[in-house]
Protein backbone atom coordinates (compact mmCIF):
# COMPACT_ATOMS: atom_id res chain seq x y z
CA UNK A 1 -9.08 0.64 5.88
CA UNK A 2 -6.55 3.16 4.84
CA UNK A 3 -5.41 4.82 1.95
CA UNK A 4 -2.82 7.06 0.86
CA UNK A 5 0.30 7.98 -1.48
CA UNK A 6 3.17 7.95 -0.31
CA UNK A 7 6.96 9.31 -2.27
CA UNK A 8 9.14 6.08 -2.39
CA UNK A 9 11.25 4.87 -5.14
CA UNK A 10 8.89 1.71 -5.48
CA UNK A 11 5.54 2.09 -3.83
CA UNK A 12 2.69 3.80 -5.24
CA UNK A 13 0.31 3.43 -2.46
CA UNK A 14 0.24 2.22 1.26
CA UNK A 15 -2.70 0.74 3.17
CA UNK A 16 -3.76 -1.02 6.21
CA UNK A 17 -6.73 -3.11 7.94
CA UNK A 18 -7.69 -5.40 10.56
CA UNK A 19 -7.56 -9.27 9.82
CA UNK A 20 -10.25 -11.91 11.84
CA UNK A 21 -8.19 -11.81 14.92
CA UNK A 22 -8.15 -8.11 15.37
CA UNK A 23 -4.39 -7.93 13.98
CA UNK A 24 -3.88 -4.51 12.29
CA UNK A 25 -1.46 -4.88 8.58
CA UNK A 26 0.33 -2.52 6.94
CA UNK A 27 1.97 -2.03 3.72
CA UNK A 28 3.43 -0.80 1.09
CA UNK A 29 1.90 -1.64 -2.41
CA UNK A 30 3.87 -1.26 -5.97
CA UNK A 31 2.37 -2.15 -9.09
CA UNK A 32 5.28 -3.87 -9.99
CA UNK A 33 6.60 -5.38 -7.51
CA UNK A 34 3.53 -6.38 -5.32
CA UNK A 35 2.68 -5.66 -1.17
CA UNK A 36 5.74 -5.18 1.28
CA UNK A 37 4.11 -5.43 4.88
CA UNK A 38 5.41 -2.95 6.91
CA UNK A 39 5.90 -2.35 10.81
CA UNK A 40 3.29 0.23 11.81
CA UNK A 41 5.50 1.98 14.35
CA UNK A 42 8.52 2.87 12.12
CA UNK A 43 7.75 1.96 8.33
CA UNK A 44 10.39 -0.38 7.89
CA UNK A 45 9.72 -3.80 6.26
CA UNK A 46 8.91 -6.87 8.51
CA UNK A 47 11.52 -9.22 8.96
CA UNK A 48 9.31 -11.76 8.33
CA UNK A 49 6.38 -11.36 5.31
CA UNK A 50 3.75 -12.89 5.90
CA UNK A 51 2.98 -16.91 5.16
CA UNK A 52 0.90 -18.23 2.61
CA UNK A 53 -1.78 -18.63 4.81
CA UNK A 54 -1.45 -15.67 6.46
CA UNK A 55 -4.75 -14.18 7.87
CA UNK A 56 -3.32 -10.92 6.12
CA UNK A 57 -3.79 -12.04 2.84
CA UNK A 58 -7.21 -11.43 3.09
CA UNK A 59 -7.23 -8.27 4.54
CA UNK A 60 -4.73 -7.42 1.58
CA UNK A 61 -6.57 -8.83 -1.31
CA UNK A 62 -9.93 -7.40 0.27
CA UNK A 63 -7.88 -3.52 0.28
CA UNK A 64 -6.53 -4.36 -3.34
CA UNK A 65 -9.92 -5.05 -4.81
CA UNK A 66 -10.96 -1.68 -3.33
CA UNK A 67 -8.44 0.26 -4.55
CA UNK A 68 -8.54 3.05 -7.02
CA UNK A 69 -4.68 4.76 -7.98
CA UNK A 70 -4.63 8.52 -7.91
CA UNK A 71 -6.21 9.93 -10.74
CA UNK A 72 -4.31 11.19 -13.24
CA UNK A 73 -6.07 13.55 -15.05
CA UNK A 74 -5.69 16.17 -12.08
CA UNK A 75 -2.13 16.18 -13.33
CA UNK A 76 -0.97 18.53 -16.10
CA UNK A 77 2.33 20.12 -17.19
CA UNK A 78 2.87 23.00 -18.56
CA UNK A 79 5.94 25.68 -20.17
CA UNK A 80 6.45 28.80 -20.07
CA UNK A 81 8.07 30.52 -21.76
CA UNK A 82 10.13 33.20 -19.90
């Protein structure tokens, strides 16, 4: 499994992992809006999401339960005057 940030307008985090049959997912995850699978050789959204009973559901809900947004105490702003 995979983690990361990446600067979109929508997604706050992507991810990937490895369902049953050896398949490797990826996507892009938003807060709001949900998972967008992505291809893993360009980054652009599949043409097709997955199905319902897609065996990358699992492998998605598995990486959600797992994972922990950047923390945002690291990140401070501050004036000065000049």
């Amino acid at each position: 499994m995979t983690y990361g940030v990446r600067l979109c307008y929508f997604c706050d985090a992507i991810g990937e992992g490895a369902d049953i049959n050896g398949r490797v997912w990826r996507w892009e995850f938003s807060k709001q809006f949900g998972p967008v699978f992505i291809d893993k050789k360009n980054g652009d959204p599949l043409d097709v999401q997955p199905a319902e009973k897609s065996p990358a559901w699992p492998v998605f809900e598995h990486w959600l339960a797992e994972y922990k947004p950047p923390s945002q105490q690291h990140l401070h702003v501050t004036s000065e005057e000049t």
